[in-house]
N, C-alpha and C. Protein backbone atom coordinates (compact mmCIF):
# COMPACT_ATOMS: atom_id res chain seq x y z
N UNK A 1 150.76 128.10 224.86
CA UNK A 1 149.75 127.14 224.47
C UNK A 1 148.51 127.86 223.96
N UNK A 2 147.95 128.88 224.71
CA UNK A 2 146.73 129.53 224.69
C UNK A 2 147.24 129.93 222.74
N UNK A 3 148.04 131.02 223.07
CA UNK A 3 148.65 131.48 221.67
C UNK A 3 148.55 130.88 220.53
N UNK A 4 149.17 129.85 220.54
CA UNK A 4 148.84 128.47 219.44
C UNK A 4 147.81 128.07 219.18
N UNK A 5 146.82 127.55 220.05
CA UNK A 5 145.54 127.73 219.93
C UNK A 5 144.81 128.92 218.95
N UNK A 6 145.05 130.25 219.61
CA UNK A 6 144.33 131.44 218.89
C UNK A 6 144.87 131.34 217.39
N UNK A 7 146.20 131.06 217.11
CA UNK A 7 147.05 131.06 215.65
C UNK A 7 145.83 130.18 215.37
N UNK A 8 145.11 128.80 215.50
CA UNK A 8 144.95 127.79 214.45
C UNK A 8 143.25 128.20 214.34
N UNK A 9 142.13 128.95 215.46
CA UNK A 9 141.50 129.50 214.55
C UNK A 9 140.88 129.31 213.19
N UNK A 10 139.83 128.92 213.17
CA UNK A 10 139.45 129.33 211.31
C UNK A 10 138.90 130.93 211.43
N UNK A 11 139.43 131.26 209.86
CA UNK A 11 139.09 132.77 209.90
C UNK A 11 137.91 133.68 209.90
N UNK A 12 137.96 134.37 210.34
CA UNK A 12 136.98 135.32 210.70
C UNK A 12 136.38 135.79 209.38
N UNK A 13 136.95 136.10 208.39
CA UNK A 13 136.13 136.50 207.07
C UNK A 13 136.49 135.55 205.95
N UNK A 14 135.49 135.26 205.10
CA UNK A 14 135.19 134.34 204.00
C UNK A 14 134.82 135.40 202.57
N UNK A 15 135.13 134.90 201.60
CA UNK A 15 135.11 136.05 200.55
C UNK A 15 133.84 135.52 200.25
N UNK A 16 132.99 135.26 200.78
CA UNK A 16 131.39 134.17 200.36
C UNK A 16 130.85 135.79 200.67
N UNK A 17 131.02 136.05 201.81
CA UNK A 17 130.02 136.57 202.60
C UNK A 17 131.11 137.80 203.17
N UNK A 18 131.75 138.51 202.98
CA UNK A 18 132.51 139.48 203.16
C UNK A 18 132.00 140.44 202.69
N UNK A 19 131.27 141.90 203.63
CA UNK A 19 131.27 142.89 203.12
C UNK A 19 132.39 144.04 203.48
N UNK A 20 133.18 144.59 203.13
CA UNK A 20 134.20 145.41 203.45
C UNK A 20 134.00 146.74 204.14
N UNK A 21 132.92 147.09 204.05
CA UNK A 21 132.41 148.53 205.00
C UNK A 21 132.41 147.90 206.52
N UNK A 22 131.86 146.51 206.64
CA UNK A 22 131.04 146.23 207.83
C UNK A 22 132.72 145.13 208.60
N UNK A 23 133.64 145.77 207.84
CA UNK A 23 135.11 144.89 208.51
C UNK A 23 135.59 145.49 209.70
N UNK A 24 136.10 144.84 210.35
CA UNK A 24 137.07 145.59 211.20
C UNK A 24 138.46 146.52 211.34
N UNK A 25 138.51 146.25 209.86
CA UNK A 25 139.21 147.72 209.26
C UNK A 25 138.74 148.77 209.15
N UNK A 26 137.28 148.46 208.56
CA UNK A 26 137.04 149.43 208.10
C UNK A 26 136.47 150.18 208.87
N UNK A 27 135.50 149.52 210.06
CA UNK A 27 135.06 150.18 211.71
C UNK A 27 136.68 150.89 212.09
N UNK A 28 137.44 150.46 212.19
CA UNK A 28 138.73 151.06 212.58
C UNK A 28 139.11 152.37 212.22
N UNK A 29 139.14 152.44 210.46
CA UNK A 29 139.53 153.38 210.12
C UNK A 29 138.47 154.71 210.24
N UNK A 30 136.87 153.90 210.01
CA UNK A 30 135.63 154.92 210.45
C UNK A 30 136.15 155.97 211.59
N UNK A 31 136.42 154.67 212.43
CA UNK A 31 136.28 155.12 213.93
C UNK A 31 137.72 156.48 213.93
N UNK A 32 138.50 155.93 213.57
CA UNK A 32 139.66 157.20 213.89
C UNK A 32 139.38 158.04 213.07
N UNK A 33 138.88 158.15 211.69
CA UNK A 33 138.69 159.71 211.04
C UNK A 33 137.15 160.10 211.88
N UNK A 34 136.47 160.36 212.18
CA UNK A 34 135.62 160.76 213.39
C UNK A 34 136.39 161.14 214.41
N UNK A 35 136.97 159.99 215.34
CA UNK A 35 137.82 160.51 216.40
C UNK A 35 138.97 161.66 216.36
N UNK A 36 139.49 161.84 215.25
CA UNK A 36 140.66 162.88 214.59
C UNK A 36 139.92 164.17 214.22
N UNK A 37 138.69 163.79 213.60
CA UNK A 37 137.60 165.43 213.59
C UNK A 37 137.27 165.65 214.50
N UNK A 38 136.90 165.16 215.72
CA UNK A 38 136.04 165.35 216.88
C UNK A 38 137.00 165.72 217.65
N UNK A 39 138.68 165.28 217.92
CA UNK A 39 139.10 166.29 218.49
C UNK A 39 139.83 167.03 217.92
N UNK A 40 140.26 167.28 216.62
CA UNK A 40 140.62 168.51 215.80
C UNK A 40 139.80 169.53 216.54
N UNK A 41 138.44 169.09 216.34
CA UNK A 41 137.19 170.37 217.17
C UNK A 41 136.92 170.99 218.30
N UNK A 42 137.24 169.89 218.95
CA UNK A 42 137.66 169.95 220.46
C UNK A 42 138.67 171.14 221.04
N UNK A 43 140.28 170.34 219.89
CA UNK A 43 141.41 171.19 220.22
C UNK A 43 141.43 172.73 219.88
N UNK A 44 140.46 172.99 219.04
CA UNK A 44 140.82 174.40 218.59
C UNK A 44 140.90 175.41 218.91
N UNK A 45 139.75 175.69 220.56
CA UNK A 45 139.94 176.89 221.67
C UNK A 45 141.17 176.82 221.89
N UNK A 46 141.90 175.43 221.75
CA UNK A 46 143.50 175.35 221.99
C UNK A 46 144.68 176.07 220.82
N UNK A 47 144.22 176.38 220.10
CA UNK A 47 145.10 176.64 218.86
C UNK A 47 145.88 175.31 218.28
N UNK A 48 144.88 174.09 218.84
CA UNK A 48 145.62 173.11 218.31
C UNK A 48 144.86 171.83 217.66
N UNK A 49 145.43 170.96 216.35
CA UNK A 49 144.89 169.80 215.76
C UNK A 49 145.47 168.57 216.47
N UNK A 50 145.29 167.65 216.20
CA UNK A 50 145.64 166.43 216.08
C UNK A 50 146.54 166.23 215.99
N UNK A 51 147.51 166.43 214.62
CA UNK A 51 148.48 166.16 214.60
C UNK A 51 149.78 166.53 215.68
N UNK A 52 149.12 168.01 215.59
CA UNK A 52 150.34 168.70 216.72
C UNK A 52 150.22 168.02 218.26
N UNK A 53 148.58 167.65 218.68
CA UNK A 53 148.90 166.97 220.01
C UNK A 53 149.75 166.00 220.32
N UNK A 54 149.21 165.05 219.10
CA UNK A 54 150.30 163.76 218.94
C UNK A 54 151.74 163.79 219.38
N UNK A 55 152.35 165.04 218.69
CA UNK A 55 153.31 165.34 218.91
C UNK A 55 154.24 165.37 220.52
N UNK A 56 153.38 166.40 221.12
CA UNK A 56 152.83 167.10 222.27
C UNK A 56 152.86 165.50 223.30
N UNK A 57 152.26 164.66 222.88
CA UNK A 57 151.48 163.29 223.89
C UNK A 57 153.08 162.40 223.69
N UNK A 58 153.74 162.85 222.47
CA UNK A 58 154.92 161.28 222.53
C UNK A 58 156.06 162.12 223.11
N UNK A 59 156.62 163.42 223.38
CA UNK A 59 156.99 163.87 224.03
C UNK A 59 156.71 163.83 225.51
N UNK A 60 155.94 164.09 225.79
CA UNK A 60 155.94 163.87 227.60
C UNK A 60 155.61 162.52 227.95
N UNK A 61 155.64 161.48 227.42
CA UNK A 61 155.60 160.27 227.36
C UNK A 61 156.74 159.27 227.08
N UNK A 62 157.30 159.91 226.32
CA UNK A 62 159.04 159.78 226.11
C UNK A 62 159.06 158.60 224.75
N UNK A 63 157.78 158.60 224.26
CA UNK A 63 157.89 157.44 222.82
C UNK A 63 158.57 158.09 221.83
N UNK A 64 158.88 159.07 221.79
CA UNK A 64 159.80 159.81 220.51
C UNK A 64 160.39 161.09 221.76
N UNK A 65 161.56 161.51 220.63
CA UNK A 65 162.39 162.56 221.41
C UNK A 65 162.73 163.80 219.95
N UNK A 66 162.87 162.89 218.90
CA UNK A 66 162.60 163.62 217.67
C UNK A 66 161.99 163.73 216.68
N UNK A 67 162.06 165.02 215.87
CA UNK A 67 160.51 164.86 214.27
C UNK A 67 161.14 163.41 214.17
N UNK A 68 161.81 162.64 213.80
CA UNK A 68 161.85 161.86 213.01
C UNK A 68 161.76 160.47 213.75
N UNK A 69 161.35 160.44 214.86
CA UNK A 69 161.01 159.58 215.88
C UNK A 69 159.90 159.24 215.90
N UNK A 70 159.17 160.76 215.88
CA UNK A 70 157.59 160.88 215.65
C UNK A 70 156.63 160.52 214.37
N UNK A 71 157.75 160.89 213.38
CA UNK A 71 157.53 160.64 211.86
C UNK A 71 157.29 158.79 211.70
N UNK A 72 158.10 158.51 212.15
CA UNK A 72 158.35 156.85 212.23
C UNK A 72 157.24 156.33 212.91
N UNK A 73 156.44 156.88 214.23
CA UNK A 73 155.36 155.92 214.40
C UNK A 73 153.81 156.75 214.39
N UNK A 74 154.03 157.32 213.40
CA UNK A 74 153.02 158.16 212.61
C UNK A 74 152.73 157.66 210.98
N UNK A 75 153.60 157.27 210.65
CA UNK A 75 153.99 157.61 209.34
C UNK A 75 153.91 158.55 208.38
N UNK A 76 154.29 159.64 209.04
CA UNK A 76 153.50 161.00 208.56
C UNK A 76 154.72 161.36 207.69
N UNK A 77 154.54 162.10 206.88
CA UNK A 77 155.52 162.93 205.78
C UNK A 77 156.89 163.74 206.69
N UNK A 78 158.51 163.49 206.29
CA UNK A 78 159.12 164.22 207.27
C UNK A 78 159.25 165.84 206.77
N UNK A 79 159.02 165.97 205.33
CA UNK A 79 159.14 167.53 205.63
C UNK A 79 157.42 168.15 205.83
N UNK A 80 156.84 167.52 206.20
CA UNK A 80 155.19 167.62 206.50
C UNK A 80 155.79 167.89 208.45
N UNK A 81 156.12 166.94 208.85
CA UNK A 81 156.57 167.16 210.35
C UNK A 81 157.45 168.44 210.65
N UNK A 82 158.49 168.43 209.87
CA UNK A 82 159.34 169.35 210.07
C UNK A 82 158.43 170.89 209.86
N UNK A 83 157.47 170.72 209.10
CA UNK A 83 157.18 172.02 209.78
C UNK A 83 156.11 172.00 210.64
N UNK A 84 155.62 171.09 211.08
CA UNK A 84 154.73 171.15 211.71
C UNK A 84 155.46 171.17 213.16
N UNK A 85 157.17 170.58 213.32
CA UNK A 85 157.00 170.93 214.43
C UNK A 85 157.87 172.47 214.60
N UNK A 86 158.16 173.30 213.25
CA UNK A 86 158.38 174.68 213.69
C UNK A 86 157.17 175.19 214.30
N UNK A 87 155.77 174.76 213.79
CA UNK A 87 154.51 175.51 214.19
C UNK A 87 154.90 175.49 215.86
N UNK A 88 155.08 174.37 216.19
CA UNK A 88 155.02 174.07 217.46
C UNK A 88 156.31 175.07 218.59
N UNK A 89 157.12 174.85 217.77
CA UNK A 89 158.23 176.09 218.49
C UNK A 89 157.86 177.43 218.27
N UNK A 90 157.16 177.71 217.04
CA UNK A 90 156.76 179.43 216.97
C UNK A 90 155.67 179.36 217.61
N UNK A 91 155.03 178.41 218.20
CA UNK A 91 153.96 178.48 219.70
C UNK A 91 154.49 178.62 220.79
N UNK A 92 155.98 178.21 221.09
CA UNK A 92 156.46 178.06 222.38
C UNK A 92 155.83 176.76 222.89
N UNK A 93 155.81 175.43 221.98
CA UNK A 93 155.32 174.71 223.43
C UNK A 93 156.25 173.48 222.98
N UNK A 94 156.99 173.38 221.90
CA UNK A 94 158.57 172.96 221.77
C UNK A 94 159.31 173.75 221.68
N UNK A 95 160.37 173.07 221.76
CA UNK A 95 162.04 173.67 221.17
C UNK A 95 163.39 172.55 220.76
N UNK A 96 163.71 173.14 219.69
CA UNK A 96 164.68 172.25 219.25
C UNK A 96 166.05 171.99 220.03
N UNK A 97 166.63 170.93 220.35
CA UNK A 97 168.12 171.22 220.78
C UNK A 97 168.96 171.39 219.82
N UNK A 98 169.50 172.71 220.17
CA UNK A 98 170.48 172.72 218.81
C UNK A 98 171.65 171.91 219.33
N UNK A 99 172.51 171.77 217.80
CA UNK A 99 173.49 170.95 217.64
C UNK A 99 174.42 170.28 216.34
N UNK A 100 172.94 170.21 215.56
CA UNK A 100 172.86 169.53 214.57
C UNK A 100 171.95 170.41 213.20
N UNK A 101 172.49 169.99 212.39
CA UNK A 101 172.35 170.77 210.54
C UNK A 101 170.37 170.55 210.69
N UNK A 102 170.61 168.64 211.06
CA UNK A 102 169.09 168.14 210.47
C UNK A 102 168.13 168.81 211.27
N UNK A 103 167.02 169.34 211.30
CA UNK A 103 166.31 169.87 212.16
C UNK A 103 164.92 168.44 212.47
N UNK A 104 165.13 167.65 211.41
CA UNK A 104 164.24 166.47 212.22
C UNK A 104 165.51 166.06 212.95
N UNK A 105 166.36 165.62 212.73
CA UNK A 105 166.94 164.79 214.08
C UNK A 105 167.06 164.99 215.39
N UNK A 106 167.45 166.75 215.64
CA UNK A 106 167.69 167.74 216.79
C UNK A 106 166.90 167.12 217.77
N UNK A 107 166.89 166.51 219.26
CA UNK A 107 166.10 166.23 219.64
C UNK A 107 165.45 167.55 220.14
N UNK A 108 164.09 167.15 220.46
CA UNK A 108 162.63 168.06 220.88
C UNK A 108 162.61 168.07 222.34
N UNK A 109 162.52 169.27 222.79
CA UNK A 109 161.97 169.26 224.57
C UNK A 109 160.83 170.10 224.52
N UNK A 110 160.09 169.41 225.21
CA UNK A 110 158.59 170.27 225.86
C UNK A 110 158.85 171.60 226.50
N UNK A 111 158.27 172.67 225.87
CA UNK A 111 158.52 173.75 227.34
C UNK A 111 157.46 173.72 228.48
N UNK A 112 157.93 174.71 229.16
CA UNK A 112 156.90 174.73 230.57
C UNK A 112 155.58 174.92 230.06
N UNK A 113 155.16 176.06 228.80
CA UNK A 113 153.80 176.55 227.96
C UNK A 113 153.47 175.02 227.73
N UNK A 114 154.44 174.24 226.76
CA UNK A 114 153.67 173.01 226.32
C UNK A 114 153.18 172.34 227.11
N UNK A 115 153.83 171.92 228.52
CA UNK A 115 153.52 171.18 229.64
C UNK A 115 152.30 171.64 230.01
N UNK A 116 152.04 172.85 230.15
CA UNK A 116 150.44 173.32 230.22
C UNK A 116 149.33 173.29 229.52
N UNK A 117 149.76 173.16 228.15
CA UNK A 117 148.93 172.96 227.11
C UNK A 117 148.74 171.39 226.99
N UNK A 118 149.83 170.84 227.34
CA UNK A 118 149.76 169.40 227.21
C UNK A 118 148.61 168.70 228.05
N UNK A 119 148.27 169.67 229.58
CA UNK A 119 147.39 169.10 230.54
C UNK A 119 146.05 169.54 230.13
N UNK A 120 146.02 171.06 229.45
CA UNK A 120 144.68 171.20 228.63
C UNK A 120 144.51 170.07 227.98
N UNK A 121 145.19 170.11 227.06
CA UNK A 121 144.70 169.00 226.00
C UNK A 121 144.72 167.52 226.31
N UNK A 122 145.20 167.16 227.36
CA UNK A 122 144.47 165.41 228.31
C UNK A 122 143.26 165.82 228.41
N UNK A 123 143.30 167.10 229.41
CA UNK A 123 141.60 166.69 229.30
C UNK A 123 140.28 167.06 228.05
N UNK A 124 141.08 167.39 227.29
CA UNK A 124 139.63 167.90 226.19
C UNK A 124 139.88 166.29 225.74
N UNK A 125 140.82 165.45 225.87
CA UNK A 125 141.17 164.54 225.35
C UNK A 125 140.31 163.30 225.99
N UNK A 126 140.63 163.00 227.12
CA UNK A 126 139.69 162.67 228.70
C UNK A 126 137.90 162.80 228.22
N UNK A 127 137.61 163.93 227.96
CA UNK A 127 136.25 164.39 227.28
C UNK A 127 135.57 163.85 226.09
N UNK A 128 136.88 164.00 225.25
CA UNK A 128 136.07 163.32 223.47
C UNK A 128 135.83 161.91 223.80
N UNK A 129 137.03 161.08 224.55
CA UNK A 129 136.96 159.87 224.76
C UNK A 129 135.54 159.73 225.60
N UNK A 130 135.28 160.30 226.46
CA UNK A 130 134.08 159.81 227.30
C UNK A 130 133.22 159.90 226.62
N UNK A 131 132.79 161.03 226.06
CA UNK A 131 131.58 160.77 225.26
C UNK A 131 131.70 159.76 223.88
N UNK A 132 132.48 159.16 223.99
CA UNK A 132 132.94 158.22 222.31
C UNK A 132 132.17 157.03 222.58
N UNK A 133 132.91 156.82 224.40
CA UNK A 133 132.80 155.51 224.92
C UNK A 133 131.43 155.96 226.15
N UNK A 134 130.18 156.49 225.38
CA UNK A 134 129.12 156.90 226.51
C UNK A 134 128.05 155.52 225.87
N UNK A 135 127.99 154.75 227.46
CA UNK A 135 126.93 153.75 227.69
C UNK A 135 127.97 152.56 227.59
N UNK A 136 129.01 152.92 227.56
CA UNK A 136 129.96 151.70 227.81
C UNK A 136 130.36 151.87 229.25
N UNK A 137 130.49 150.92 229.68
CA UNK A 137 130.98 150.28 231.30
C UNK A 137 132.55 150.35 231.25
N UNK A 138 133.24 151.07 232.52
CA UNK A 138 134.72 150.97 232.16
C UNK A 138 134.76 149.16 232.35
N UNK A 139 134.37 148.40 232.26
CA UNK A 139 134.96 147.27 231.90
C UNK A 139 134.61 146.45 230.59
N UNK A 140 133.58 147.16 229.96
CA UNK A 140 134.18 146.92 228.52
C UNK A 140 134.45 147.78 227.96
N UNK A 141 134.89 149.16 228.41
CA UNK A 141 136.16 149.90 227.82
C UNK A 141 136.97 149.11 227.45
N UNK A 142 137.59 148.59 228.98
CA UNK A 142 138.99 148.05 229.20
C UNK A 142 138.81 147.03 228.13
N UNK A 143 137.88 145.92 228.13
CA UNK A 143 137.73 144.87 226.94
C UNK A 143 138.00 145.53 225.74
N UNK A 144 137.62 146.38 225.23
CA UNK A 144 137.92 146.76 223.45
C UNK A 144 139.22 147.48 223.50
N UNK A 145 139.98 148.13 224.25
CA UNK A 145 141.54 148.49 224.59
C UNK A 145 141.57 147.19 224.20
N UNK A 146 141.75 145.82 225.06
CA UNK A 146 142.38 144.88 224.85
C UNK A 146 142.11 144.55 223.70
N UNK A 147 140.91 144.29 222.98
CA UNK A 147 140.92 143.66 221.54
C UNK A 147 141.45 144.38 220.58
N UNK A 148 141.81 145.95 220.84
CA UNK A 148 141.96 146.56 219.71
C UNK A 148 144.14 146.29 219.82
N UNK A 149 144.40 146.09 221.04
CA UNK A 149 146.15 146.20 221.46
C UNK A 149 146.13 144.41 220.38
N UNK A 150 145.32 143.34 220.77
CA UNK A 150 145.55 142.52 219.85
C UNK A 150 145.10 142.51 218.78
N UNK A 151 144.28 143.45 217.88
CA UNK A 151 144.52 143.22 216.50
C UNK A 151 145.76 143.98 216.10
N UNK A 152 145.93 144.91 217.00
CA UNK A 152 147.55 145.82 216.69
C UNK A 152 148.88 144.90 217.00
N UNK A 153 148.75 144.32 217.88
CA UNK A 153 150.04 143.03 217.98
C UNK A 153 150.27 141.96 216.72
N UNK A 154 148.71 141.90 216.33
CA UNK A 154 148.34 140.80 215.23
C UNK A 154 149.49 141.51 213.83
N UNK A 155 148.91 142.41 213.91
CA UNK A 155 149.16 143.06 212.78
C UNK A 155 150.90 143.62 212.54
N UNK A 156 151.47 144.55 213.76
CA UNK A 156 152.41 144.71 213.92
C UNK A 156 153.27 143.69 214.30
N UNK A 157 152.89 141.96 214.40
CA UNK A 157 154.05 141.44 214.42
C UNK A 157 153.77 140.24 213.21
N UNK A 158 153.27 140.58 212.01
CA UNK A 158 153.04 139.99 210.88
C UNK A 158 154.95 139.82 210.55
């Protein structure tokens, strides 16, 4: 019922009065290229970016098992992944299972190095976030998690 309700809504932007910087896309997309430099910067005592944490975070989390798992809810380039995740094995903090020709498909295991690097990098991670979200109350943290999981539901179940 609630649901139905929220569907009928009149909309939030009018092309009268729409400025596109000041959207919630566009705060969105602000917000993550900042957040992606800030801990690119972060990670680097780590020998590591963004992209490779990502990697690193859907592995011990179990949302992907291969490049091409990862590729899929990234949408990142697969021979862009594929080497990005050799970087990651000539670090030692993956490894491929062999088996297979494709080297995106092979599934990926964390090593023990990554598992360590993985807990570095929560907390430099733990860190950027706090200061992102400094003078916010963890309960409207928790509020903009929630608004941001429903414009992502909104969107991902178009």
């Amino acid at each position: 019922m609630i649901a139905e309700a929220t569907k009928r809504r009149a909309p939030v932007y009018r092309a009268a009065s729409f400025r596109s910087r000041d959207s919630v896309g566009a705060l969105i997309g602000f917000t993550r290229k900042a957040l992606v430099e800030t801990f690119d910067r972060d990670l680097a005592p780590l020998g590591l970016n963004t992209a490779q944490a990502l990697v690193l975070m859907f592995l011990v989390d179990g949302s992907a098992g291969t490049a091409s798992e990862v590729c899929r809810q990234l949408s990142h380039d697969p021979g862009a992944m594929t080497r990005l995740v050799d970087k990651l094995e000539t670090m030692g903090l993956v490894r491929r299972v062999r088996g297979r020709d494709d080297r995106r498909s092979a599934p990926l295991e964390i090593t023990a190095r990554g598992r360590q690097v993985h807990a570095d990098m929560t907390r430099v991670q733990i860190d950027m976030l706090n200061r992102a979200l400094r003078g916010f109350s963890s309960a409207e943290a928790r509020v903009l998690e929630g608004l941001l999981r429903r414009v992502l539901d909104n969107v991902a179940g178009e």
